[in-house]
PDB file of N, CA and C in Angstrom:
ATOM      1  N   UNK A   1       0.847  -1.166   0.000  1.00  0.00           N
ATOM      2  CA  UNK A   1       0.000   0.000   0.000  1.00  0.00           C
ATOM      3  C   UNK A   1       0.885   1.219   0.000  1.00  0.00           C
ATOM      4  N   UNK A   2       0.820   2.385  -0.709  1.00  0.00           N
ATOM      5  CA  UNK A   2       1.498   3.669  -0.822  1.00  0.00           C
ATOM      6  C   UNK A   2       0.912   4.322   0.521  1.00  0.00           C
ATOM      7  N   UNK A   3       2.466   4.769   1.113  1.00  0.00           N
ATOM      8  CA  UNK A   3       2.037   5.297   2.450  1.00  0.00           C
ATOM      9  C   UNK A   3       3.318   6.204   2.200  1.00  0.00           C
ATOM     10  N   UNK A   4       3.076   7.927   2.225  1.00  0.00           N
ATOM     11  CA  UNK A   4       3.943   8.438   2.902  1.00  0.00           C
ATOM     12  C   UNK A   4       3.164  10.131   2.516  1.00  0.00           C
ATOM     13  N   UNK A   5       3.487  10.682   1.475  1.00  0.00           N
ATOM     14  CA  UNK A   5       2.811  12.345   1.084  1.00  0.00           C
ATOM     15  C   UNK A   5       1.566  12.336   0.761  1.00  0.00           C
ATOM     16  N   UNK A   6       1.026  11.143   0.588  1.00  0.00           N
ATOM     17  CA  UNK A   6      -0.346  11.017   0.039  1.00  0.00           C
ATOM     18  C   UNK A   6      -1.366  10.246   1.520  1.00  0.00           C
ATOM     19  N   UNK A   7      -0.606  10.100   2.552  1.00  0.00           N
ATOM     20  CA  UNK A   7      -1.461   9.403   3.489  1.00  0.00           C
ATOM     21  C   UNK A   7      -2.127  10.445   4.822  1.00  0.00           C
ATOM     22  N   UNK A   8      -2.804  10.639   5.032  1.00  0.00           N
ATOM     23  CA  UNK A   8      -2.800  11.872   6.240  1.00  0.00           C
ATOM     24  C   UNK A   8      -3.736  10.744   7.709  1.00  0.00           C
ATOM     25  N   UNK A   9      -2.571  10.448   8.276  1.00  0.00           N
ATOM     26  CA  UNK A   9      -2.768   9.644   9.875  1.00  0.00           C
ATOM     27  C   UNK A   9      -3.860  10.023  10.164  1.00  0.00           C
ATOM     28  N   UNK A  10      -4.437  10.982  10.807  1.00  0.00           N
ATOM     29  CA  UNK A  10      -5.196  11.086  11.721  1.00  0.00           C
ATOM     30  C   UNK A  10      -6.614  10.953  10.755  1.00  0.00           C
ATOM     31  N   UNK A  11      -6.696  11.082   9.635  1.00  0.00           N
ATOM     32  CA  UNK A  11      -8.366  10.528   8.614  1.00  0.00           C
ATOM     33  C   UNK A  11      -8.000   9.142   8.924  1.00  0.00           C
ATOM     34  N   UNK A  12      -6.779   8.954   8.904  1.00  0.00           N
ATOM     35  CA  UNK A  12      -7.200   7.462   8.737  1.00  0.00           C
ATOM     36  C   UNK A  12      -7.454   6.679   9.712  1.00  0.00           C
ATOM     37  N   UNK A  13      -6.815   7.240  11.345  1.00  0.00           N
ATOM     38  CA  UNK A  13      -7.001   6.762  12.234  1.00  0.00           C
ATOM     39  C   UNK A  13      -8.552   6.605  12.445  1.00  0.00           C
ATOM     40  N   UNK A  14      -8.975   8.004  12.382  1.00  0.00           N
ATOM     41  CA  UNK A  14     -10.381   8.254  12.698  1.00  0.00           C
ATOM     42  C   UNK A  14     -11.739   7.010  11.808  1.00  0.00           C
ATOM     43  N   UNK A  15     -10.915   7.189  10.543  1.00  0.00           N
ATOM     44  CA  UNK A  15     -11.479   6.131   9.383  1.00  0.00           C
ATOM     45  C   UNK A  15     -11.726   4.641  10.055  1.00  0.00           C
ATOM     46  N   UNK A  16     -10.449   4.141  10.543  1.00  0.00           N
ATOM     47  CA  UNK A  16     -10.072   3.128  11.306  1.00  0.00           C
ATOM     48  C   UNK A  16     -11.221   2.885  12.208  1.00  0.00           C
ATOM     49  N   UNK A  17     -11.206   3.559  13.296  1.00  0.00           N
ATOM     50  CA  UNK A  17     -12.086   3.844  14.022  1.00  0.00           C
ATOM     51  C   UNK A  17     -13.874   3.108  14.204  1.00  0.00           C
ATOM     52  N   UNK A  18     -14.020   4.203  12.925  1.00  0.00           N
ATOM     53  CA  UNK A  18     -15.342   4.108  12.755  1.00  0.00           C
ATOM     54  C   UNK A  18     -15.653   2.743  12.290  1.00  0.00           C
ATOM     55  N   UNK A  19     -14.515   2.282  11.739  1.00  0.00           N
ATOM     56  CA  UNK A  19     -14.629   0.705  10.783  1.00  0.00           C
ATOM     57  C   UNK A  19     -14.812  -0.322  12.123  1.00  0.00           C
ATOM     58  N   UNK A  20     -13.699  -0.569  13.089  1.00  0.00           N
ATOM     59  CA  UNK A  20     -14.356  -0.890  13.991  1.00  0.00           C
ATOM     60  C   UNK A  20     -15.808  -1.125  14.854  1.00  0.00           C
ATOM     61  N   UNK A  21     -16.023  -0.086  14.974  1.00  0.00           N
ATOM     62  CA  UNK A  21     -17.391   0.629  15.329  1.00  0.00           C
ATOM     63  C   UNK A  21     -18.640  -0.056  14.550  1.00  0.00           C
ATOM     64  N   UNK A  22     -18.371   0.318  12.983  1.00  0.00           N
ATOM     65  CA  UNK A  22     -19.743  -0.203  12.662  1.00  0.00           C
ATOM     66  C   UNK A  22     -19.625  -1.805  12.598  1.00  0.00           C
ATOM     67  N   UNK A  23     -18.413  -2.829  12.740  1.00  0.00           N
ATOM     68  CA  UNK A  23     -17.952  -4.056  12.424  1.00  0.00           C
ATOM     69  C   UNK A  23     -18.640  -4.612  13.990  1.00  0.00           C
ATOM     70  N   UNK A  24     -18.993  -3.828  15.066  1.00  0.00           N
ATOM     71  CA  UNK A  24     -19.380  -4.221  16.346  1.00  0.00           C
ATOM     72  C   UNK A  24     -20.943  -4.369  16.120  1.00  0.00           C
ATOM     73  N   UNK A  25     -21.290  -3.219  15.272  1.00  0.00           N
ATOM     74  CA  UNK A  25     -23.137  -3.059  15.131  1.00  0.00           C
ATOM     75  C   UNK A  25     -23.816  -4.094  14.242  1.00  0.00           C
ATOM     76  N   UNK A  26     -22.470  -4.613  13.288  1.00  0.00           N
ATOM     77  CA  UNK A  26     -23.453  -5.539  12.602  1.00  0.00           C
ATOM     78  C   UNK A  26     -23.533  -7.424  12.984  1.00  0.00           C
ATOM     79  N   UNK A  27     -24.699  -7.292  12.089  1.00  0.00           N
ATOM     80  CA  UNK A  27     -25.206  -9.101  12.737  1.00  0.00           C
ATOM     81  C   UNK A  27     -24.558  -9.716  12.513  1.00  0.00           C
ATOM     82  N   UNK A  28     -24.023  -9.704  11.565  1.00  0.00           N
ATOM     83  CA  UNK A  28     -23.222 -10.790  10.815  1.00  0.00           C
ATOM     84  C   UNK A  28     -21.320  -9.734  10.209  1.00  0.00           C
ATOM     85  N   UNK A  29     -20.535  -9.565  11.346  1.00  0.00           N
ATOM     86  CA  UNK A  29     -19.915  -8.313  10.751  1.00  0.00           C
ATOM     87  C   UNK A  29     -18.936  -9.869   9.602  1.00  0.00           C
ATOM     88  N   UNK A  30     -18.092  -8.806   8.711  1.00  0.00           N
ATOM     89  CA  UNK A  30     -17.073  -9.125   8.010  1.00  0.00           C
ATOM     90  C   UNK A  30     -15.738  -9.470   8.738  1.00  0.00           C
ATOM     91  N   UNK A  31     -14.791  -9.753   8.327  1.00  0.00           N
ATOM     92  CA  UNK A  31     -13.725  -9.747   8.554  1.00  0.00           C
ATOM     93  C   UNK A  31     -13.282  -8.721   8.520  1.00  0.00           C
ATOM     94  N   UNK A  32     -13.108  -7.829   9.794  1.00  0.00           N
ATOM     95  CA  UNK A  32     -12.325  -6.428  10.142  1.00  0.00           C
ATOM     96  C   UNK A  32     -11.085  -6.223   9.430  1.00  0.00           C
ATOM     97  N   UNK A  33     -10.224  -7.130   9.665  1.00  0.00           N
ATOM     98  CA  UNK A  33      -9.085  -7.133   8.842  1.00  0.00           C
ATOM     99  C   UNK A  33      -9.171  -6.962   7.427  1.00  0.00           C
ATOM    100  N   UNK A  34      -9.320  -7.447   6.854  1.00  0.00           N
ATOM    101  CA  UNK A  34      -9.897  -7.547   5.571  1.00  0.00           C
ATOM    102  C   UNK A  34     -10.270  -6.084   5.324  1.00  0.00           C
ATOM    103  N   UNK A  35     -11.260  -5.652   5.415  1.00  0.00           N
ATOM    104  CA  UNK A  35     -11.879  -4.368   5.486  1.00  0.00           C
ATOM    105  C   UNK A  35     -10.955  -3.301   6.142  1.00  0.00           C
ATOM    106  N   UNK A  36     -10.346  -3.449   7.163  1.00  0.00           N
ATOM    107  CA  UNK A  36      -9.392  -2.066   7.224  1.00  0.00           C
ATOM    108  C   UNK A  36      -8.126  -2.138   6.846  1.00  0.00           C
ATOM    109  N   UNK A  37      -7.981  -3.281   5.745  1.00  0.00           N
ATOM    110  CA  UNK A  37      -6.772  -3.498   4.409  1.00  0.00           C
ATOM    111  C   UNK A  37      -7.266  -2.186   3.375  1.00  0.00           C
ATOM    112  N   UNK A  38      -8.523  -2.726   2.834  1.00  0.00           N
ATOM    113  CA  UNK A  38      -8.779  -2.378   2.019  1.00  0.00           C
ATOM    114  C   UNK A  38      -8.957  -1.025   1.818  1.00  0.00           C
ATOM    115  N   UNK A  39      -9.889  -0.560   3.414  1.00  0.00           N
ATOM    116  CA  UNK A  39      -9.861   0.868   3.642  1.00  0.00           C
ATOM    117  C   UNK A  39      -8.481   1.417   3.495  1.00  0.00           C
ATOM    118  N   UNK A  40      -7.350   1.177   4.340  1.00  0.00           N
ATOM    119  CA  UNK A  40      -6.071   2.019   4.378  1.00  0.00           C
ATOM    120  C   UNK A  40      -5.590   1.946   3.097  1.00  0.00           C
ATOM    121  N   UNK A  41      -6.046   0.839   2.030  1.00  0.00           N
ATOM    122  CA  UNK A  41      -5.010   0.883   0.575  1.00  0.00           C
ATOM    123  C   UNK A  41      -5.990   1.869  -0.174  1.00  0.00           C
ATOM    124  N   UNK A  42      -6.918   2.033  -0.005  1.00  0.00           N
ATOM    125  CA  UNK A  42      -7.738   2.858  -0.866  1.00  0.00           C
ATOM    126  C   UNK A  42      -7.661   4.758  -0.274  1.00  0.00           C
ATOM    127  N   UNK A  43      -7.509   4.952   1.109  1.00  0.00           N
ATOM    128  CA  UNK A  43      -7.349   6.068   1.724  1.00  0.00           C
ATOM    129  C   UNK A  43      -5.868   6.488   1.292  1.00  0.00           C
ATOM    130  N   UNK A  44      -5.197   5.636   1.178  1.00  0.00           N
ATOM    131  CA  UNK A  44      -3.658   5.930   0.781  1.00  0.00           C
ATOM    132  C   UNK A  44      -2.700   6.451  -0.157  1.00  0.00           C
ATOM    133  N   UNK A  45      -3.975   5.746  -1.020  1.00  0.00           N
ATOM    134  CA  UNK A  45      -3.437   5.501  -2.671  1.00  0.00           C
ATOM    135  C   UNK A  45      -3.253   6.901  -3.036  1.00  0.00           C
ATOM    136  N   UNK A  46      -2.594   6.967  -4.407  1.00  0.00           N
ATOM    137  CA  UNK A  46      -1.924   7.992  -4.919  1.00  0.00           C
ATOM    138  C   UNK A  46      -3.467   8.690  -6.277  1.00  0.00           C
ATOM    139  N   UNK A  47      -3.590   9.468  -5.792  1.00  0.00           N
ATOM    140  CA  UNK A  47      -5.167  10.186  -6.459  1.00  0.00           C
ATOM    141  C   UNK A  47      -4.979  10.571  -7.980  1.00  0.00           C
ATOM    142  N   UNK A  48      -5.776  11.004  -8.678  1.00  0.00           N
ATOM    143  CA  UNK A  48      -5.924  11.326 -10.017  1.00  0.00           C
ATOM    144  C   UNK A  48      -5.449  12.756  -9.656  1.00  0.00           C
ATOM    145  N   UNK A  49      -4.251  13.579 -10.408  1.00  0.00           N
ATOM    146  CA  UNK A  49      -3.822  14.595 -10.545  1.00  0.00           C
ATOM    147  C   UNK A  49      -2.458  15.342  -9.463  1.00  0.00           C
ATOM    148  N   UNK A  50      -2.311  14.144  -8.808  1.00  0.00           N
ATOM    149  CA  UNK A  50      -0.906  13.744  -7.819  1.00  0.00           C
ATOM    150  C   UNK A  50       0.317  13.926  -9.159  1.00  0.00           C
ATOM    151  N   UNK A  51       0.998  14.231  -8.612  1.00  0.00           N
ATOM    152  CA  UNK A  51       2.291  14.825  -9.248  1.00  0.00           C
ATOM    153  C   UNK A  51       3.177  13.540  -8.621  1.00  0.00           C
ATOM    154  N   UNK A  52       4.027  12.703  -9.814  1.00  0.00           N
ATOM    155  CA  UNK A  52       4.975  11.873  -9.291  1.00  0.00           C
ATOM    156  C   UNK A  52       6.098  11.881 -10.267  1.00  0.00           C
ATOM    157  N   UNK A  53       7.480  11.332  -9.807  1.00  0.00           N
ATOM    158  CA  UNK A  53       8.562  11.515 -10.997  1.00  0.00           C
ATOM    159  C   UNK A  53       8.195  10.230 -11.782  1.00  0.00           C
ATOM    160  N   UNK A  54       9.271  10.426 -12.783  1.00  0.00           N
ATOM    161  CA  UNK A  54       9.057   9.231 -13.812  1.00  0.00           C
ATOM    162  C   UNK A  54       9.291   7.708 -12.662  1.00  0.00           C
ATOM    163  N   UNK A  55      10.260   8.444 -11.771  1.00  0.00           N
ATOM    164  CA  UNK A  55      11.263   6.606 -10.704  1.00  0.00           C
ATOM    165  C   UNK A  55      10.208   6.581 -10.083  1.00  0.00           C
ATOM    166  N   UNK A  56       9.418   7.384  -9.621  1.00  0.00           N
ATOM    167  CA  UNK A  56       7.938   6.897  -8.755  1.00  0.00           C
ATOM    168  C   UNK A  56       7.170   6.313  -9.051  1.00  0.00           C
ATOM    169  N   UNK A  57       6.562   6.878 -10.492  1.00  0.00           N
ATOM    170  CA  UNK A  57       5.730   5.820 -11.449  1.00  0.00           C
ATOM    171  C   UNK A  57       6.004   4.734 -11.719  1.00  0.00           C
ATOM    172  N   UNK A  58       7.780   4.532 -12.315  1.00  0.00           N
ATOM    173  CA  UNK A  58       8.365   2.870 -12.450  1.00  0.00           C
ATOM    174  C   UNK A  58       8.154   2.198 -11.325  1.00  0.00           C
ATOM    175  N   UNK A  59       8.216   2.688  -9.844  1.00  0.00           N
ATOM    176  CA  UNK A  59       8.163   1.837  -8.570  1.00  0.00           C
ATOM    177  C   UNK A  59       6.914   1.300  -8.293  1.00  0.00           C
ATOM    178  N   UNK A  60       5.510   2.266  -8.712  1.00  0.00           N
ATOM    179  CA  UNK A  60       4.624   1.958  -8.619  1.00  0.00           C
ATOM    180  C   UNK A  60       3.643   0.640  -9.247  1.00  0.00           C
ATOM    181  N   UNK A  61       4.379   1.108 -10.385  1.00  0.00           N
ATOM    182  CA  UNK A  61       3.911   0.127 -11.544  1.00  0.00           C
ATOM    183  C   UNK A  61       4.603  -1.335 -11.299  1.00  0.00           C
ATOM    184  N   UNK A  62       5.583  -1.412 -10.341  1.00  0.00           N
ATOM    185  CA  UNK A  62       6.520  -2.667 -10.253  1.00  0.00           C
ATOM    186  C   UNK A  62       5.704  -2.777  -8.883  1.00  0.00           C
ATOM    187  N   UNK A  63       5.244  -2.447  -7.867  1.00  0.00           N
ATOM    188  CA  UNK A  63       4.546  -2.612  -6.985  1.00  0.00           C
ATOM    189  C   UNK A  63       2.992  -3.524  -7.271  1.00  0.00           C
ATOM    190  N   UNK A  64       3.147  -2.693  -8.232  1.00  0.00           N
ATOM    191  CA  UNK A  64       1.341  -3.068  -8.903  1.00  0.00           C
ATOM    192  C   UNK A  64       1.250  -5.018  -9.874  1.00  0.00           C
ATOM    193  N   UNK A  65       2.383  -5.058 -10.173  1.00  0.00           N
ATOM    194  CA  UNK A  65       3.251  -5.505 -10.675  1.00  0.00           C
ATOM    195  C   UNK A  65       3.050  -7.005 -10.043  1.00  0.00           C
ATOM    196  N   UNK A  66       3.627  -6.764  -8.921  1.00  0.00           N
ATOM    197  CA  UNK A  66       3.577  -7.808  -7.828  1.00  0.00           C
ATOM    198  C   UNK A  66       2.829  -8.213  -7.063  1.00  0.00           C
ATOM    199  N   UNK A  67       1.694  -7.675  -6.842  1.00  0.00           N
ATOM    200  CA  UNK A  67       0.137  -7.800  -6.684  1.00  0.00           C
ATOM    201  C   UNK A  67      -0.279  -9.282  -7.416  1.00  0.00           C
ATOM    202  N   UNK A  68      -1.075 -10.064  -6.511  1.00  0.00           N
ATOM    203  CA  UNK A  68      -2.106 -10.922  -6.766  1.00  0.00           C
ATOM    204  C   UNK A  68      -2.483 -10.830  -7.795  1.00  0.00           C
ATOM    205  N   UNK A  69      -3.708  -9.597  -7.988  1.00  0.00           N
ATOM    206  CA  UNK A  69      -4.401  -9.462  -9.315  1.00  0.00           C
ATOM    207  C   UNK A  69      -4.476  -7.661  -9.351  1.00  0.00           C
ATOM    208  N   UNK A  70      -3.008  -7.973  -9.832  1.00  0.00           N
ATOM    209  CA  UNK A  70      -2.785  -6.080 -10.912  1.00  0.00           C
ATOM    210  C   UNK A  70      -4.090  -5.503 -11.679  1.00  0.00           C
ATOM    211  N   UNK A  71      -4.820  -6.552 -12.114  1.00  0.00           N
ATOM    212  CA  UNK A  71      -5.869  -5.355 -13.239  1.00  0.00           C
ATOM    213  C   UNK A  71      -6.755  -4.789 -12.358  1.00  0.00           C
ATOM    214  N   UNK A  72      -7.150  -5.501 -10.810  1.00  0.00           N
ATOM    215  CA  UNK A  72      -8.490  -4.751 -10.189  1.00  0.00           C
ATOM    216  C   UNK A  72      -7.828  -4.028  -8.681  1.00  0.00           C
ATOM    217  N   UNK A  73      -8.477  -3.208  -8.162  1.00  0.00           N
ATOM    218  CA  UNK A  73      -8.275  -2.389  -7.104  1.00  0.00           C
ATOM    219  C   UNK A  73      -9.645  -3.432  -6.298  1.00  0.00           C
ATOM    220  N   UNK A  74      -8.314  -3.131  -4.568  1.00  0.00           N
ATOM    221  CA  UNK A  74      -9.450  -4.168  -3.846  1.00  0.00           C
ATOM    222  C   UNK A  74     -11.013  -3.587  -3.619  1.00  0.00           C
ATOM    223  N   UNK A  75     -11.429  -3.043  -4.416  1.00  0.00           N
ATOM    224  CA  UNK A  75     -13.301  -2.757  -4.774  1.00  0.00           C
ATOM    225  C   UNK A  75     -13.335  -3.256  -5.656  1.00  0.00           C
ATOM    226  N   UNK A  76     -12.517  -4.005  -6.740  1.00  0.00           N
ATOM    227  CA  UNK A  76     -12.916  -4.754  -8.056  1.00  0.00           C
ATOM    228  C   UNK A  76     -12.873  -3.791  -9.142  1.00  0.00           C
ATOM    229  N   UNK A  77     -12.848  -2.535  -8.833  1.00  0.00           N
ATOM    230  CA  UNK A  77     -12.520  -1.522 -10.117  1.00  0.00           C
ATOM    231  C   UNK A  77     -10.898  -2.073 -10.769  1.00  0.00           C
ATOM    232  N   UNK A  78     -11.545  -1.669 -12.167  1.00  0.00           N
ATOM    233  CA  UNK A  78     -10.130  -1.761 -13.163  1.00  0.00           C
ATOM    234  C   UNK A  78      -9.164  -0.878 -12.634  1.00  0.00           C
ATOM    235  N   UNK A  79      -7.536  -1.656 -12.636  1.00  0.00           N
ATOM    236  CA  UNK A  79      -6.571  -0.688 -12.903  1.00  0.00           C
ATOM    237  C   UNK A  79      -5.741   0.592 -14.054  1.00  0.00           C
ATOM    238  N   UNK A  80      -6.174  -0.546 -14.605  1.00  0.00           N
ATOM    239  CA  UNK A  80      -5.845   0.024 -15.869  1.00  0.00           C
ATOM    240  C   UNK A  80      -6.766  -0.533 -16.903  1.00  0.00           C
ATOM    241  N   UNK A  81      -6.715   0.266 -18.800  1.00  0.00           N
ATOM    242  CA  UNK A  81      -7.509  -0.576 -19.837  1.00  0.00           C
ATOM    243  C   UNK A  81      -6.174  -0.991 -20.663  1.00  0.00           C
ATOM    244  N   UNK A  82      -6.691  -1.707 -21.544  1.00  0.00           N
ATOM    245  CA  UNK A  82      -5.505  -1.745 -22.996  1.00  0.00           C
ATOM    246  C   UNK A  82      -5.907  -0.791 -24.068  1.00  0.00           C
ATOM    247  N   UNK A  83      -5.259  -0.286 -24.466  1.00  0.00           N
ATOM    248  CA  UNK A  83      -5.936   0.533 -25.599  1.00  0.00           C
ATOM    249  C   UNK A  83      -5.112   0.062 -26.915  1.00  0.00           C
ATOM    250  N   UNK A  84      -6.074  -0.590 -27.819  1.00  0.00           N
ATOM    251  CA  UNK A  84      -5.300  -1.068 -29.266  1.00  0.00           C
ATOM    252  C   UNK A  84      -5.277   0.179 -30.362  1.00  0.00           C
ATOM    253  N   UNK A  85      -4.562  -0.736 -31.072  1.00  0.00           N
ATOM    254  CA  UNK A  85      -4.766   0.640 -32.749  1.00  0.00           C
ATOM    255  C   UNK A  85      -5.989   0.939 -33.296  1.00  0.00           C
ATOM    256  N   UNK A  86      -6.755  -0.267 -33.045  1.00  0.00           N
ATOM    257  CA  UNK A  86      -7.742  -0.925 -33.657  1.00  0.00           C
ATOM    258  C   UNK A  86      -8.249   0.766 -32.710  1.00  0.00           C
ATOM    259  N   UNK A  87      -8.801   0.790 -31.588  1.00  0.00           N
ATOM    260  CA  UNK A  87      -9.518   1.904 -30.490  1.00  0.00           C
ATOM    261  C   UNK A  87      -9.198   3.087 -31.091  1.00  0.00           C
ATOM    262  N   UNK A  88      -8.067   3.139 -31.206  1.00  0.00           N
ATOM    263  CA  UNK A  88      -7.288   4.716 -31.501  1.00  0.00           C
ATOM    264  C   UNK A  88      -8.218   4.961 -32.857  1.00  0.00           C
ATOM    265  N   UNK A  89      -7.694   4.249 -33.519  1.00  0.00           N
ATOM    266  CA  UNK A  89      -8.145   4.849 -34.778  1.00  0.00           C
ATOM    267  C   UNK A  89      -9.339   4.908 -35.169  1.00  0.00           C
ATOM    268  N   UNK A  90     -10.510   3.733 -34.303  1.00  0.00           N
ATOM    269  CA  UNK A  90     -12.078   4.143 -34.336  1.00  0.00           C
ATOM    270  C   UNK A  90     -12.105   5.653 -33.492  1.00  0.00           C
ATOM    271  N   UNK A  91     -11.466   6.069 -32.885  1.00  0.00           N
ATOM    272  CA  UNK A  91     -11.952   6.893 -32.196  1.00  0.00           C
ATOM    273  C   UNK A  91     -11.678   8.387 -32.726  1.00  0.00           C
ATOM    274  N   UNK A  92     -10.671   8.215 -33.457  1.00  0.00           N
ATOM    275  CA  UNK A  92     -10.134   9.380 -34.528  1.00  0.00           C
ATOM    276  C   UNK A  92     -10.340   9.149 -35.715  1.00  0.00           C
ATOM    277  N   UNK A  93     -11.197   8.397 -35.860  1.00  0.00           N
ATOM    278  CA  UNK A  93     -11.825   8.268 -37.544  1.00  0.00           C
ATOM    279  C   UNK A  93     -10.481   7.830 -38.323  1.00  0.00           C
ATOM    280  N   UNK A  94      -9.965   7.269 -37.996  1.00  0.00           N
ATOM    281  CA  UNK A  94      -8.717   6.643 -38.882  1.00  0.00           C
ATOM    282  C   UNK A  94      -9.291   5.103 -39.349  1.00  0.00           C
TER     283      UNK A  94
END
């Protein structure tokens, strides 16, 4: 999980927290663990319009890399798409 300019402790503590909390109220709770994985990798992560060097991006991508299953984020959203020639050029009338 990316933890350092992009993480701010105390949301997440508080985040933490509450995850606890509602994991006590329910009938049937989840696996806490599990769930405050997922919370801290998703609170952590590096956002759309974050500024990184090119060696940050290579680290990331080699991080991502080494992951279980690289194409989905633990909510099941895509990481990334492929984009072919075949796309490009429907999409620019080529």
């Amino acid at each position: 999980m990316p933890w350092g300019q992009y993480t701010n402790p105390k949301h997440i503590f508080k985040e933490l927290l509450d995850l606890v909390r509602k994991a006590k109220e329910e009938v049937k709770p989840l696996d806490v663990d599990d769930k405050a994985a997922i919370m801290l990798a998703c609170k952590s992560a590096i956002k759309a319009g974050d500024t990184l060097t090119g060696e940050e991006m290579i680290h990331l991508l080699a991080q991502l890399d080494a992951t279980a299953h690289p194409d989905r984020c633990p909510h099941g959203r895509p990481t990334y798409i492929k984009l072919t020639k075949r796309d490009l050029a429907r999409w620019f009338y080529r």
